[in-house]
C-alpha atoms as a PDB file:
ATOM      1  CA  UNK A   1      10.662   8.405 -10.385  1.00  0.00           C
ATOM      2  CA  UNK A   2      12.977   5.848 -10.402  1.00  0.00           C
ATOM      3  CA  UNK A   3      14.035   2.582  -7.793  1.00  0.00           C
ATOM      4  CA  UNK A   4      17.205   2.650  -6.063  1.00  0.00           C
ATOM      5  CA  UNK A   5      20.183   1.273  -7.826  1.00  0.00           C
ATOM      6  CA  UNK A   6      21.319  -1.260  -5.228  1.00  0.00           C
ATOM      7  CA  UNK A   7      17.218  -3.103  -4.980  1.00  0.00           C
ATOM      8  CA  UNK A   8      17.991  -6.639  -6.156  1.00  0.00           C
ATOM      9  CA  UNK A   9      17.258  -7.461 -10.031  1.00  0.00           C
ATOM     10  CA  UNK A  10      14.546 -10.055  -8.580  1.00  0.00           C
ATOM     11  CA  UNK A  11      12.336  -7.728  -6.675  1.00  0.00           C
ATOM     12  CA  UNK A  12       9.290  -6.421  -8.138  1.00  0.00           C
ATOM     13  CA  UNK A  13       6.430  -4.526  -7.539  1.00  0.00           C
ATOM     14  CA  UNK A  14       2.511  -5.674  -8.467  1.00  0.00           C
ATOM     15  CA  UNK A  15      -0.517  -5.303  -8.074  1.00  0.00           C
ATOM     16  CA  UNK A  16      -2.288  -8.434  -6.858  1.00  0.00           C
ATOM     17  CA  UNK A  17      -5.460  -9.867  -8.430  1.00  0.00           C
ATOM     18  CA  UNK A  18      -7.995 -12.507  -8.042  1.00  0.00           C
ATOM     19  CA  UNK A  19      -5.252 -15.421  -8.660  1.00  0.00           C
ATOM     20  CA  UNK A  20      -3.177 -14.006  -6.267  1.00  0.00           C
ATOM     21  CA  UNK A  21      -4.514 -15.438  -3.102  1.00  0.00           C
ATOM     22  CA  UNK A  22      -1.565 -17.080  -1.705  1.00  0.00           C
ATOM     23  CA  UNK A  23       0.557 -13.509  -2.503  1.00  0.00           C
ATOM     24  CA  UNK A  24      -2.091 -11.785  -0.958  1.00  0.00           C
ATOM     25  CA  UNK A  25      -2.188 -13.800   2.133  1.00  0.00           C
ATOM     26  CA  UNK A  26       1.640 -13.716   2.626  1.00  0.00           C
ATOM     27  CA  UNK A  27       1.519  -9.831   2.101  1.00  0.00           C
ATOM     28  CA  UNK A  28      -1.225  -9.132   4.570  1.00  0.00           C
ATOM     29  CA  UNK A  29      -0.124 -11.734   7.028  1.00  0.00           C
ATOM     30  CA  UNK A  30       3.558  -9.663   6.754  1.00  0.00           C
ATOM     31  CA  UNK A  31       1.824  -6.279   6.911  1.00  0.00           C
ATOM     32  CA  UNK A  32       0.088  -7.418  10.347  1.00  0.00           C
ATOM     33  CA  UNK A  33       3.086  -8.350  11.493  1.00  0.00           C
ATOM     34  CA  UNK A  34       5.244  -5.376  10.850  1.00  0.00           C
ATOM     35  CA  UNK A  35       2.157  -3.066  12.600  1.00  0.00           C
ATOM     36  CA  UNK A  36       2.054  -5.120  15.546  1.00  0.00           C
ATOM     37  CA  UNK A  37      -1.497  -6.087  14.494  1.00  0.00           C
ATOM     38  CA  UNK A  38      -3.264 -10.048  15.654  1.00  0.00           C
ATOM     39  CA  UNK A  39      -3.738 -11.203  12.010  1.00  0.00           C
ATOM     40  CA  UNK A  40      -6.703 -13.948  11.143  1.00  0.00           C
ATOM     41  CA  UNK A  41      -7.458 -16.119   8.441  1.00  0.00           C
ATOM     42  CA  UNK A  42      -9.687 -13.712   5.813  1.00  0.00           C
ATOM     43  CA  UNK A  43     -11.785 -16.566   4.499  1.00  0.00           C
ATOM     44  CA  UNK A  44     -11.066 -16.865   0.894  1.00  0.00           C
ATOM     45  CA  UNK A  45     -14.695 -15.216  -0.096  1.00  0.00           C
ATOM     46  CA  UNK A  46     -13.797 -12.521   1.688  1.00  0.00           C
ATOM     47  CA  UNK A  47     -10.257 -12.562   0.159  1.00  0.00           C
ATOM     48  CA  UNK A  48     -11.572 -13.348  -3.242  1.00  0.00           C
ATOM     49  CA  UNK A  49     -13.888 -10.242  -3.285  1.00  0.00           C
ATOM     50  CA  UNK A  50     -11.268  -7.992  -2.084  1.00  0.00           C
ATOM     51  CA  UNK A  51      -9.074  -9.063  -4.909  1.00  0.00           C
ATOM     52  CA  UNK A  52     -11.659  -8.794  -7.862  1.00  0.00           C
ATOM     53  CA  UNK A  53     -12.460  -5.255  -6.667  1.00  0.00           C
ATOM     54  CA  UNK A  54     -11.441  -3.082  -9.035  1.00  0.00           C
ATOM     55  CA  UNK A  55     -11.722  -0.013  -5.936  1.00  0.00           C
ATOM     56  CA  UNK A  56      -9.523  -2.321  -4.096  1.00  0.00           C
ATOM     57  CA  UNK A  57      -5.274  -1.645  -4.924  1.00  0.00           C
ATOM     58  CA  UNK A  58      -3.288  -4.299  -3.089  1.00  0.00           C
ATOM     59  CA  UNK A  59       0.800  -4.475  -4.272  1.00  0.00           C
ATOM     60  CA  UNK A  60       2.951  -6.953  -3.166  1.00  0.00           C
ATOM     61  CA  UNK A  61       7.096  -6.170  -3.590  1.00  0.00           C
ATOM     62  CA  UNK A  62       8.152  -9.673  -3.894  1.00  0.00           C
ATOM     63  CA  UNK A  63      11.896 -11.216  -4.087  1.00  0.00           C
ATOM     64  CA  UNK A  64      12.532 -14.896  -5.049  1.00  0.00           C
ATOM     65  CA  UNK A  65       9.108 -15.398  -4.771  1.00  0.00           C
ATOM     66  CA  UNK A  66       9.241 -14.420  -1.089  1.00  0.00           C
ATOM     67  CA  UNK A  67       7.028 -10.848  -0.253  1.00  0.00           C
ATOM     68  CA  UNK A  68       9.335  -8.059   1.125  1.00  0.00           C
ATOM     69  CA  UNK A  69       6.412  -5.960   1.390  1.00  0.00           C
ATOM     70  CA  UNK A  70       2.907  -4.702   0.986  1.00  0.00           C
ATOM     71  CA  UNK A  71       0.551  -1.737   0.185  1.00  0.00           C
ATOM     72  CA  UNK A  72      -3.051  -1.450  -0.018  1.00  0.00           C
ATOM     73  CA  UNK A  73      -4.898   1.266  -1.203  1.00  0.00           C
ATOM     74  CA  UNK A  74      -8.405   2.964  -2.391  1.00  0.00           C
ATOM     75  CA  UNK A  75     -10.244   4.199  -5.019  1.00  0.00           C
ATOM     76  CA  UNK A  76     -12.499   7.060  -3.834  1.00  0.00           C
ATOM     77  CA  UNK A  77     -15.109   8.863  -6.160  1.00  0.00           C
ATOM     78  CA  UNK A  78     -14.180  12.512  -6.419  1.00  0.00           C
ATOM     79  CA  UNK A  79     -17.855  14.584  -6.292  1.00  0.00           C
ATOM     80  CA  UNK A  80     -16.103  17.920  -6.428  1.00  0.00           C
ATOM     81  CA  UNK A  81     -15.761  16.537  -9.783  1.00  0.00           C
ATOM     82  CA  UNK A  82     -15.756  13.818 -12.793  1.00  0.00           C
ATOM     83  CA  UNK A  83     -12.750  11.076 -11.443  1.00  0.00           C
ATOM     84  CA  UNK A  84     -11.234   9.242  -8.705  1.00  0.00           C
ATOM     85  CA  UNK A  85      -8.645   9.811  -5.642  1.00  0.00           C
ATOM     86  CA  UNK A  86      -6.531   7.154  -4.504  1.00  0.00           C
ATOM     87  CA  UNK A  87      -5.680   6.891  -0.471  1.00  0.00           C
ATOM     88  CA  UNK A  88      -3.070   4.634   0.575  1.00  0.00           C
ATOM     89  CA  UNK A  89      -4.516   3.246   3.335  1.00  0.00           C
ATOM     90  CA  UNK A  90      -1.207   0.767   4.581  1.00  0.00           C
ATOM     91  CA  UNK A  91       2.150   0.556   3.759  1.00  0.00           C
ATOM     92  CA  UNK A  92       4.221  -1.833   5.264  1.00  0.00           C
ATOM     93  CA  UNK A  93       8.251  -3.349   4.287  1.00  0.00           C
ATOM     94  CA  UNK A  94       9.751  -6.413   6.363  1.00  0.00           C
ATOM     95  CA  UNK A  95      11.133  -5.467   9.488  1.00  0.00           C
ATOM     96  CA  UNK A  96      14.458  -6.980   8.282  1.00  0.00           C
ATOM     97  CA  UNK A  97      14.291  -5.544   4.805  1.00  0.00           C
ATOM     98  CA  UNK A  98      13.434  -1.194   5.843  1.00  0.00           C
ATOM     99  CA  UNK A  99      15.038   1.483   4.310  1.00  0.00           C
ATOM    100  CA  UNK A 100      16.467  -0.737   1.650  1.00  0.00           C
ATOM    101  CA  UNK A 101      14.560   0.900  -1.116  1.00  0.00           C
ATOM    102  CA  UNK A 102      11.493  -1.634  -0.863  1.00  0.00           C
ATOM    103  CA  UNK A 103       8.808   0.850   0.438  1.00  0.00           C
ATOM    104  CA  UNK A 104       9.872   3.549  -2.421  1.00  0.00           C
ATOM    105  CA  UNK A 105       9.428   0.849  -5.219  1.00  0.00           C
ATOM    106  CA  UNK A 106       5.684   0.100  -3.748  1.00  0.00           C
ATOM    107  CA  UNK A 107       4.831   3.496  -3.594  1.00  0.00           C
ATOM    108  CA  UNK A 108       6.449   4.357  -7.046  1.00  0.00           C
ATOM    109  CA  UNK A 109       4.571   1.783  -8.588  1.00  0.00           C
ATOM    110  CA  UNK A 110       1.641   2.732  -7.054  1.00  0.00           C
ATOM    111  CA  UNK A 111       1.829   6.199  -8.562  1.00  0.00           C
ATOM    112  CA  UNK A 112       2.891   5.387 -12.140  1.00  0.00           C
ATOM    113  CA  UNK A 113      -0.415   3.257 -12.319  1.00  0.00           C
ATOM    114  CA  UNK A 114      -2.263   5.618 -10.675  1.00  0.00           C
ATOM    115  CA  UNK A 115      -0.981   8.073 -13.393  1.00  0.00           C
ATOM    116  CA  UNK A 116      -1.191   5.416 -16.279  1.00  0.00           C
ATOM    117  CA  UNK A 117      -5.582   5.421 -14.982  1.00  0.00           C
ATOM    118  CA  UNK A 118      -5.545   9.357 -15.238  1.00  0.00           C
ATOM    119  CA  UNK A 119      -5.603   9.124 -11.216  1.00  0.00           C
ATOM    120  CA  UNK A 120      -4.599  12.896 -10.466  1.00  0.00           C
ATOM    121  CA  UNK A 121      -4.482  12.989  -6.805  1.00  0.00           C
ATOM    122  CA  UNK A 122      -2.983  10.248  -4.490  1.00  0.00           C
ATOM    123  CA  UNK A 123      -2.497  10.375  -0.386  1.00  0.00           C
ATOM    124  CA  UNK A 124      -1.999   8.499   2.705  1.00  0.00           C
ATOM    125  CA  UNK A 125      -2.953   9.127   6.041  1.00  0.00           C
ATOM    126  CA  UNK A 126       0.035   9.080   8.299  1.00  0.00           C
ATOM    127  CA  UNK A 127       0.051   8.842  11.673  1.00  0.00           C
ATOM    128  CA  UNK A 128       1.867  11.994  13.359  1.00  0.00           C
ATOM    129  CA  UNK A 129       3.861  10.060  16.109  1.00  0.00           C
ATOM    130  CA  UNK A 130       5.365   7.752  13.523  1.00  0.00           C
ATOM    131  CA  UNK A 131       8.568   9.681  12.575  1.00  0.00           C
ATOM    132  CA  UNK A 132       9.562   7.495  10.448  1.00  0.00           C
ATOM    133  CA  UNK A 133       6.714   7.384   8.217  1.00  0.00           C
ATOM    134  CA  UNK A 134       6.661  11.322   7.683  1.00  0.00           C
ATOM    135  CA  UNK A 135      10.135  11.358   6.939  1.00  0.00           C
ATOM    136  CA  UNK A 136       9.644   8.743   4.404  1.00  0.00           C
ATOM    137  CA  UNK A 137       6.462  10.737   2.563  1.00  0.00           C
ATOM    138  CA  UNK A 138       7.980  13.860   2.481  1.00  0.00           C
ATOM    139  CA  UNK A 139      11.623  12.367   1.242  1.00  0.00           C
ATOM    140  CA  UNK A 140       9.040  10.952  -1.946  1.00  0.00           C
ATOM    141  CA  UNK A 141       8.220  14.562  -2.537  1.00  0.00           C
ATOM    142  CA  UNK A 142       4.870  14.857  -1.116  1.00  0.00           C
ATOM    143  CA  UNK A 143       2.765  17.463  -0.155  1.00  0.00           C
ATOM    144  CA  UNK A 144       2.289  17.924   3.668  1.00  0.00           C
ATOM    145  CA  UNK A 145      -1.639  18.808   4.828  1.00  0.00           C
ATOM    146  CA  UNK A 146      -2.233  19.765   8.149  1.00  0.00           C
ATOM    147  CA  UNK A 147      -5.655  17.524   8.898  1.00  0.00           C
ATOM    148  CA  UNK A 148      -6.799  15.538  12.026  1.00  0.00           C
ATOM    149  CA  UNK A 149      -8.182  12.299  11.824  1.00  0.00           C
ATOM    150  CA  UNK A 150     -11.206  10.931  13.454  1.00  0.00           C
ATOM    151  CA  UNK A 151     -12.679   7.837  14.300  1.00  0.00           C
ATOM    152  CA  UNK A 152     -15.511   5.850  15.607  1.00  0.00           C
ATOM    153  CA  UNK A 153     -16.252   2.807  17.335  1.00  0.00           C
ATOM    154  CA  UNK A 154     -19.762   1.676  16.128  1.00  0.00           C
ATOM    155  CA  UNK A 155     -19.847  -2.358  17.951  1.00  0.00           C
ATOM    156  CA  UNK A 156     -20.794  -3.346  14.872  1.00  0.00           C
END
């Protein structure tokens, strides 16, 4: 797979880590934003621990040291057998900044690591109302399940 031609030479794609805290607050404070979401301060534990979990994928696409974008992902034991899965849980591009190219670089990148781990299987959740979204996966090439998704409230 390769990036769009026309993506600026200063964007890139990576994955954040436990030094990363500022990137990591700009990317989920941006991701918030783009879903319409109320966003509060993680405390930096909280951050911190999210960060040095190895289960835990968060990329940042980031341009002139400015983030364009953000995905967070997964890592889910398989028990059908020996490996891991990797869901996608958000993917988000500045509102300014969609369908430039930005979304398919985080996603690419995501993959090839995925790959580089022996990570057979990745997938994301999409909402069916978002349009958008669907057309995006299934322009990457991939593979359309029919599944409903439920949820819970617990008050906890």
């Amino acid at each position: 797979m390769s990036s769009p031609a026309h993506l600026s030479p200063s964007l890139h794609a990576r994955r954040l880590r436990h030094l990363d805290r500022p990137a990591a607050r700009a990317t989920f404070r941006l991701m918030a934003e783009v879903f319409g979401e109320d966003h509060a301060r993680l405390p930096d534990e909280h951050l911190d621990a999210l960060l040095a979990d190895d289960g835990f994928w968060a990329y940042a696409a980031i341009e002139d040291s400015r983030v364009q974008g953000g995905l967070t992902a997964h890592l889910l034991p398989r028990t059908r057998e020996a490996g891991h899965e990797l869901m996608v849980y958000d993917l988000a591009v500045a509102t300014d900044r969609q369908r430039q190219g930005i979304g398919r670089l985080l996603l690419e990148t995501v993959l090839s690591a995925a790959r580089h781990v022996g990570i057979a299987e990745v997938y994301v959740p999409a909402d069916a109302r978002d349009l958008e979204a669907l057309q995006f996966y299934r322009a990457l090439g991939g593979a359309e399940d029919r599944v409903r998704h439920f949820s819970w409230r617990t008050g906890g």
